[in-house]
C-alpha atoms as a PDB file:
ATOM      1  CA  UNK A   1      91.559 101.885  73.589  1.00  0.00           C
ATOM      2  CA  UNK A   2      90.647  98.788  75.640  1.00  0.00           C
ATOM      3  CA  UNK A   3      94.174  97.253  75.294  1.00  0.00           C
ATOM      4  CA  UNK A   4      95.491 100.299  76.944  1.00  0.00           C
ATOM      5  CA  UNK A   5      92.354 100.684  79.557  1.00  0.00           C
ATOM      6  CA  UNK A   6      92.068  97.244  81.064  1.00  0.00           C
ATOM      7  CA  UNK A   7      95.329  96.017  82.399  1.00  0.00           C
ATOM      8  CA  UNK A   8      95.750  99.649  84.065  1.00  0.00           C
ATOM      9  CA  UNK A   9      92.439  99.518  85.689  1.00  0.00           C
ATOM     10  CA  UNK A  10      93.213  95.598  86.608  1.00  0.00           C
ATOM     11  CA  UNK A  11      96.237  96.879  88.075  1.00  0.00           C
ATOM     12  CA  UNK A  12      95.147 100.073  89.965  1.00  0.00           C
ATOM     13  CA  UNK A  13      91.286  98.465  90.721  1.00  0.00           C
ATOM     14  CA  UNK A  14      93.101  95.091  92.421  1.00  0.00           C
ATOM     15  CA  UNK A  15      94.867  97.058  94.720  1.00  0.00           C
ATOM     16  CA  UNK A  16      92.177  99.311  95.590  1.00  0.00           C
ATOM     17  CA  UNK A  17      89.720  96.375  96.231  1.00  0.00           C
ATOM     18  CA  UNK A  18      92.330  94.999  98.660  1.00  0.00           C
ATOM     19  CA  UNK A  19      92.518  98.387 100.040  1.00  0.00           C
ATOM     20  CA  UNK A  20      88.811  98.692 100.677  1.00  0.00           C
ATOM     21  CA  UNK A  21      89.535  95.692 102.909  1.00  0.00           C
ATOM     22  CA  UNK A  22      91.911  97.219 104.573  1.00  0.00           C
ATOM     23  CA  UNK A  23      90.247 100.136 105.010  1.00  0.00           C
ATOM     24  CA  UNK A  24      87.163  98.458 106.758  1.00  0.00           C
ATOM     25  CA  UNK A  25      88.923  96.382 108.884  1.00  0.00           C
ATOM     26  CA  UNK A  26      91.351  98.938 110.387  1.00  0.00           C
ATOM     27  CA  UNK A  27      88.594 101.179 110.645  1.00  0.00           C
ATOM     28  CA  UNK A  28      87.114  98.428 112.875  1.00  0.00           C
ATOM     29  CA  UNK A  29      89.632  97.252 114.646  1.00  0.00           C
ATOM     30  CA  UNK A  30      91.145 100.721 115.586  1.00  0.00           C
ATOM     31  CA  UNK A  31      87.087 101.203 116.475  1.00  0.00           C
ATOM     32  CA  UNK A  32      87.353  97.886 118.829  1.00  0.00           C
ATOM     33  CA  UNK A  33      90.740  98.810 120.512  1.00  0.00           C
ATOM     34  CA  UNK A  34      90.006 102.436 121.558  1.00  0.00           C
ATOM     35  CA  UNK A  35      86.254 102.882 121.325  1.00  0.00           C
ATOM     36  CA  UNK A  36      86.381 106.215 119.570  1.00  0.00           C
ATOM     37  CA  UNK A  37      85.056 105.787 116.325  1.00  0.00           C
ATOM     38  CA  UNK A  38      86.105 109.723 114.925  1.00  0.00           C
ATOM     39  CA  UNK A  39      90.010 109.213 115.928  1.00  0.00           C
ATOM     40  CA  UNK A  40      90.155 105.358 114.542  1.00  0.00           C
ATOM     41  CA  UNK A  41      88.437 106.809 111.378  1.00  0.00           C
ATOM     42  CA  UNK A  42      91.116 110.060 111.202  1.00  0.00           C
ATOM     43  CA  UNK A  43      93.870 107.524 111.811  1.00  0.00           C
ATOM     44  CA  UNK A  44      92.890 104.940 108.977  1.00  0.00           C
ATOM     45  CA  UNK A  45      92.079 107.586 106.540  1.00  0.00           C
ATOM     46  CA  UNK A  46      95.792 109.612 107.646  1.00  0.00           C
ATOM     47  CA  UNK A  47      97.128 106.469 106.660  1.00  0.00           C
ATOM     48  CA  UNK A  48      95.391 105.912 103.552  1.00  0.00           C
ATOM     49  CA  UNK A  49      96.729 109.674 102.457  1.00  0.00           C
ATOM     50  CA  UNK A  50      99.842 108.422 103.152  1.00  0.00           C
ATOM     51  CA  UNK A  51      99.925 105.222 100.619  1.00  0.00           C
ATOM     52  CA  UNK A  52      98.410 107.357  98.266  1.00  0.00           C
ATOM     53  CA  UNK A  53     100.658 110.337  98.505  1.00  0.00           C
ATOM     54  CA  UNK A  54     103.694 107.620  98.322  1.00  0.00           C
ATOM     55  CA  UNK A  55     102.287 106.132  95.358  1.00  0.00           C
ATOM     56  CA  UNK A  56     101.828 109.050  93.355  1.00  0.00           C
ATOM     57  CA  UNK A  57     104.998 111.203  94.345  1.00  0.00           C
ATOM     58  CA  UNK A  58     106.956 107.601  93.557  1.00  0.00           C
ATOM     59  CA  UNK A  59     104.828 107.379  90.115  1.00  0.00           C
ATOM     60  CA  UNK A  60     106.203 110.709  88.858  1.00  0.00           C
ATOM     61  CA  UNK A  61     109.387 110.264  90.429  1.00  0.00           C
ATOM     62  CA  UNK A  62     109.540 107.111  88.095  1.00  0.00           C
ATOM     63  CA  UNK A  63     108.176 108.644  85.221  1.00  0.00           C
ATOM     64  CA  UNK A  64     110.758 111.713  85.615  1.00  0.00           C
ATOM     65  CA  UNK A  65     113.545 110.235  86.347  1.00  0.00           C
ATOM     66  CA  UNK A  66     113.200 106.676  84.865  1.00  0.00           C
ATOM     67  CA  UNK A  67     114.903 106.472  81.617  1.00  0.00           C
ATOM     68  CA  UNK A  68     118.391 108.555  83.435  1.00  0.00           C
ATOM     69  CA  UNK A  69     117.972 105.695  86.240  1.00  0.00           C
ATOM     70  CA  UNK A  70     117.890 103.183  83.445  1.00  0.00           C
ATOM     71  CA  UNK A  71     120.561 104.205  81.259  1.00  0.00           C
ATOM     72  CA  UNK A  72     122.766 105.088  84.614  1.00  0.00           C
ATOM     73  CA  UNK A  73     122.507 101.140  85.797  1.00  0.00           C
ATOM     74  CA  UNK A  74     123.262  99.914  82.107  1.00  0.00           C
ATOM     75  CA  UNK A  75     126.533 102.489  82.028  1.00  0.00           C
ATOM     76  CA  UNK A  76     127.919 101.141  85.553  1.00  0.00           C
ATOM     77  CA  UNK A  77     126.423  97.309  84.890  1.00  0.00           C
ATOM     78  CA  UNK A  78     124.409  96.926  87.824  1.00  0.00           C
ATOM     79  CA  UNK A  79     122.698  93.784  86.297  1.00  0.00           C
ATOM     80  CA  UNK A  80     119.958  95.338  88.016  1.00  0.00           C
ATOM     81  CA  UNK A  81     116.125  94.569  86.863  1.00  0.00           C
ATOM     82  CA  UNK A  82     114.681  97.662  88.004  1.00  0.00           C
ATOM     83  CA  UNK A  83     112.817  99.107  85.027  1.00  0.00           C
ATOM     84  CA  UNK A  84     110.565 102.235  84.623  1.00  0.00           C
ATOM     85  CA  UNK A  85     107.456 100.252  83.971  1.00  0.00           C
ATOM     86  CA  UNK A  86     107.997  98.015  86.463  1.00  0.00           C
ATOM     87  CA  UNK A  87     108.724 101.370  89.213  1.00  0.00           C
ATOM     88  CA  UNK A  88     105.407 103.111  87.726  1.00  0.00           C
ATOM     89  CA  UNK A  89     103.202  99.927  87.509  1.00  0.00           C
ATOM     90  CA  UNK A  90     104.617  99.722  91.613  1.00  0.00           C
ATOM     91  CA  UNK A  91     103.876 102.676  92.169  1.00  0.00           C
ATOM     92  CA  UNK A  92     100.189 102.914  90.730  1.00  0.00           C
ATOM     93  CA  UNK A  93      99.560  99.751  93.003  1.00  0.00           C
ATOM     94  CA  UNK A  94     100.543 101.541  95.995  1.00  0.00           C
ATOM     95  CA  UNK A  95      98.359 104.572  95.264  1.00  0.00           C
ATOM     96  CA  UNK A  96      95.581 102.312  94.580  1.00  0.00           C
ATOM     97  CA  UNK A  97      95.716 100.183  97.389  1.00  0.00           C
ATOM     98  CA  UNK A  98      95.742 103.997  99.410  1.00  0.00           C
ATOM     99  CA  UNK A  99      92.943 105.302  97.557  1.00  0.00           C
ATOM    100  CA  UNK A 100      90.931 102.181  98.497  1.00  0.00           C
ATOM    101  CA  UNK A 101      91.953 102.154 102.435  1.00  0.00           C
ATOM    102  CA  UNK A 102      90.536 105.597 102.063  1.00  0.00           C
ATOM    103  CA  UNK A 103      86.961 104.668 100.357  1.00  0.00           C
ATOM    104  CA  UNK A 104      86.827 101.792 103.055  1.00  0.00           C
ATOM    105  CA  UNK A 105      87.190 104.184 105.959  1.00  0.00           C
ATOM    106  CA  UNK A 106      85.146 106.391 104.591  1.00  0.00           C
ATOM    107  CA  UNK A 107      82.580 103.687 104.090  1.00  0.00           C
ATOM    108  CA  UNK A 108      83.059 102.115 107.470  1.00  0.00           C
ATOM    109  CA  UNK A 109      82.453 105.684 108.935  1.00  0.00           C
ATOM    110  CA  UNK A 110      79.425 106.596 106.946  1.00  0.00           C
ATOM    111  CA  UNK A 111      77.854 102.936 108.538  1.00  0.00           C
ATOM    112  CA  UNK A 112      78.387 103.378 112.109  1.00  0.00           C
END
């Protein structure tokens, strides 16, 4: 069970740390620029949504139409790369990276 666990929490957890980052510092800097905390923090959590919605909607996009993707570039001989794995494993690291711009907002928020 670890196998499986740790390289998809390594892969979703990375981007979510950066994301935290993100998070605070748009949070601030949105803060800084207008000097109204409750829009910056509705803006930088909107766009969190956003990463996150586009991760997961591009996740099960992958995972639904992957393999038909696949075998369509092998029947017209692309010489493509794109892979399933490679889309969802993407795609996870977008909605990671949104899920953590999220937390940091929310964080930033709760502080000031």
């Amino acid at each position: 069970m670890r196998r499986w666990v740790r390289p998809r929490v390594r892969i979703v957890g990375t981007a979510a740390v950066a994301g935290v980052v993100v998070g605070l510092a748009a949070m601030s800097a949105l803060t800084a620029s207008t000097g109204d905390a409750r829009a910056s923090e509705a803006t930088a959590f909107a766009l969190g949504a956003l990463g996150l919605g586009f991760g997961v909607l591009g996740w099960s996009g992958s995972v639904l139409a992957g393999r038909s993707i696949e075998t369509a570039q092998r029947y017209l001989d692309t010489g493509s790369d794109w892979t399933e794995t490679d889309s969802r494993r993407a795609m996870a690291r977008i909605a990671g990276f949104g899920a953590g711009v999220m937390t940091g907002v929310s964080v930033a928020a709760a502080a000031i």
